[in-house]
Protein backbone atom coordinates (compact mmCIF):
# COMPACT_ATOMS: atom_id res chain seq x y z
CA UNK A 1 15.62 -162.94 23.49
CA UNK A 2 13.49 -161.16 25.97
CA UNK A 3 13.93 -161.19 29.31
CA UNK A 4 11.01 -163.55 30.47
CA UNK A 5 12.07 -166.17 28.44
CA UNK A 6 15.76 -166.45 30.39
CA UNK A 7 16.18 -168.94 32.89
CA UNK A 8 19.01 -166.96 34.66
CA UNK A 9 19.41 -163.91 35.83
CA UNK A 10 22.21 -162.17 33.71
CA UNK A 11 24.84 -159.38 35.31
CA UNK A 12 26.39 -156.34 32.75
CA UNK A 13 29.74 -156.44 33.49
CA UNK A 14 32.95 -155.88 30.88
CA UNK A 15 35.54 -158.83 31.65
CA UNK A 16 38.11 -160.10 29.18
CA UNK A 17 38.11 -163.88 28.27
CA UNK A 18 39.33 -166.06 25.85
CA UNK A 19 37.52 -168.22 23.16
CA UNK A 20 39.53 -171.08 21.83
CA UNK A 21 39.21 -172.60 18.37
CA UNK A 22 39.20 -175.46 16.73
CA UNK A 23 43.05 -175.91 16.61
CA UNK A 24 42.98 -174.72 20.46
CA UNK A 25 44.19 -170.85 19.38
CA UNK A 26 42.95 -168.68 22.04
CA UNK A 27 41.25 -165.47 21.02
CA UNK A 28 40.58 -162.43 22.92
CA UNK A 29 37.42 -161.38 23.85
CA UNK A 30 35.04 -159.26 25.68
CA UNK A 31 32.28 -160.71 27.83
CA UNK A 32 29.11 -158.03 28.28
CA UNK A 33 26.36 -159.96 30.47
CA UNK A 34 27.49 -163.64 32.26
CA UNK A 35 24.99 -165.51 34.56
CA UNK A 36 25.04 -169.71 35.76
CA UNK A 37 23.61 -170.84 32.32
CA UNK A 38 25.97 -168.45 29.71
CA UNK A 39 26.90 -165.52 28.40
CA UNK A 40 26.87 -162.66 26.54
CA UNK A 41 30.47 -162.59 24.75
CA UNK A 42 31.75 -160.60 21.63
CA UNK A 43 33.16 -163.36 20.05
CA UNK A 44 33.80 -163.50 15.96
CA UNK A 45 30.63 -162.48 14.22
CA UNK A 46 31.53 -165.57 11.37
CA UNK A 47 30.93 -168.06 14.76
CA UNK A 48 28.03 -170.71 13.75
CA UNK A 49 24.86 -170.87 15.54
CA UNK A 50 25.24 -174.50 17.07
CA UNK A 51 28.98 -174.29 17.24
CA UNK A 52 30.51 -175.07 20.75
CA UNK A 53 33.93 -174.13 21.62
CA UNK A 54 36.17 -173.64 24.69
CA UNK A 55 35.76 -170.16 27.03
CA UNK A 56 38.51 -169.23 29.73
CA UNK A 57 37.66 -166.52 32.23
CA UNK A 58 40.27 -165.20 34.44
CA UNK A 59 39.01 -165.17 38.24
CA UNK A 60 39.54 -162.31 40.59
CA UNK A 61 42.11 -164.62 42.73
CA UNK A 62 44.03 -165.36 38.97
CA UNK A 63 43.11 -168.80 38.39
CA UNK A 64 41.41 -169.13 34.86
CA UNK A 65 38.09 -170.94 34.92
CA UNK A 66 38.00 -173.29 31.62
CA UNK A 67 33.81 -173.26 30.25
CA UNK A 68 32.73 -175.06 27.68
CA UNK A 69 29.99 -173.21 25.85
CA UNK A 70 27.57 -173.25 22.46
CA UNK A 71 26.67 -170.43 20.21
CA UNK A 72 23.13 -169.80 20.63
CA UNK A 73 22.20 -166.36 19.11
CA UNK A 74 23.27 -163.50 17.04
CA UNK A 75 22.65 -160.05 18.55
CA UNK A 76 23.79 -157.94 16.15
CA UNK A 77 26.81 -155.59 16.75
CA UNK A 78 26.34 -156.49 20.29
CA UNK A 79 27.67 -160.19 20.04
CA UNK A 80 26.43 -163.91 20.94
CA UNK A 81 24.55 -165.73 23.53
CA UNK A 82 26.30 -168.57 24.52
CA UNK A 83 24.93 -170.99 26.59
CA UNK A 84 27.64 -172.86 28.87
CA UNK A 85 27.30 -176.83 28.52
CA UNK A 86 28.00 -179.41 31.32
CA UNK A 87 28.20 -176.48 34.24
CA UNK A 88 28.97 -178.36 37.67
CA UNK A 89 27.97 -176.82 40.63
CA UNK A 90 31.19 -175.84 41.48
CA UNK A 91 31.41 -173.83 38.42
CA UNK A 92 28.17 -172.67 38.71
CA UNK A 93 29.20 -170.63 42.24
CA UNK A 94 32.58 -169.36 40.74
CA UNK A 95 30.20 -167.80 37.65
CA UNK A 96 27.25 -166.87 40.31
C-alpha cells in the first residue's frame, strides 16, 4: 500500500504486543509501524485477510491498552496491516 493512499501517518518503532486468538490464547508479537487507524504487526503469516482479533499493547506507564483490530494485508516477510476497529478518542491519543 503506498503511502498516498494511507489515511494516517504511521511511526517505525519495534514494540512487543500480544495478539489473542480465537480461544483468547495470547501470542507474542512484534509491532513495526503503529499510527491512530492500525498497524503494522508480525503476527502469524496463516492469519486471514478479513479476520479480526484482539491486540494488547503494553503502555510506557504499564497499563496494557486492549485494541481490537482486522487483518487487512499481507506484506510479505514483513507482516500484516491491521486496521484497528471501533478506536475511541481516548484510544486514539494513547496510540497517537
Amino acid at each position: 500500500m503506498s503511502i498516498e493512499k494511507r489515511r494516517f501517518i504511521r511511526f517505525s518503532l519495534d514494540i512487543p504486543a500480544y495478539q489473542f486468538n480465537k480461544n483468547d490464547e495470547p501470542f507474542k508479537i512484534m509491532v513495526r509501524q503503529i499510527s491512530i487507524g492500525g498497524c503494522l504487526a508480525e503476527l502469524d503469516e496463516n492469519i486471514l485477510i478479513g479476520e479480526e482479533f484482539r491486540l494488547e499493547f503494553t503502555l510506557p506507564n504499564k497499563n496494557r491498552l486492549p485494541l481490537y483490530g482486522k487483518a487487512v494485508y499481507h506484506f510479505g516477510s514483513k507482516g500484516v496491516g491491521v486496521q484497528f476497529l471501533n478506536i475511541s478518542r481516548f484510544e486514539q491519543e494513547l496510540v497517537g
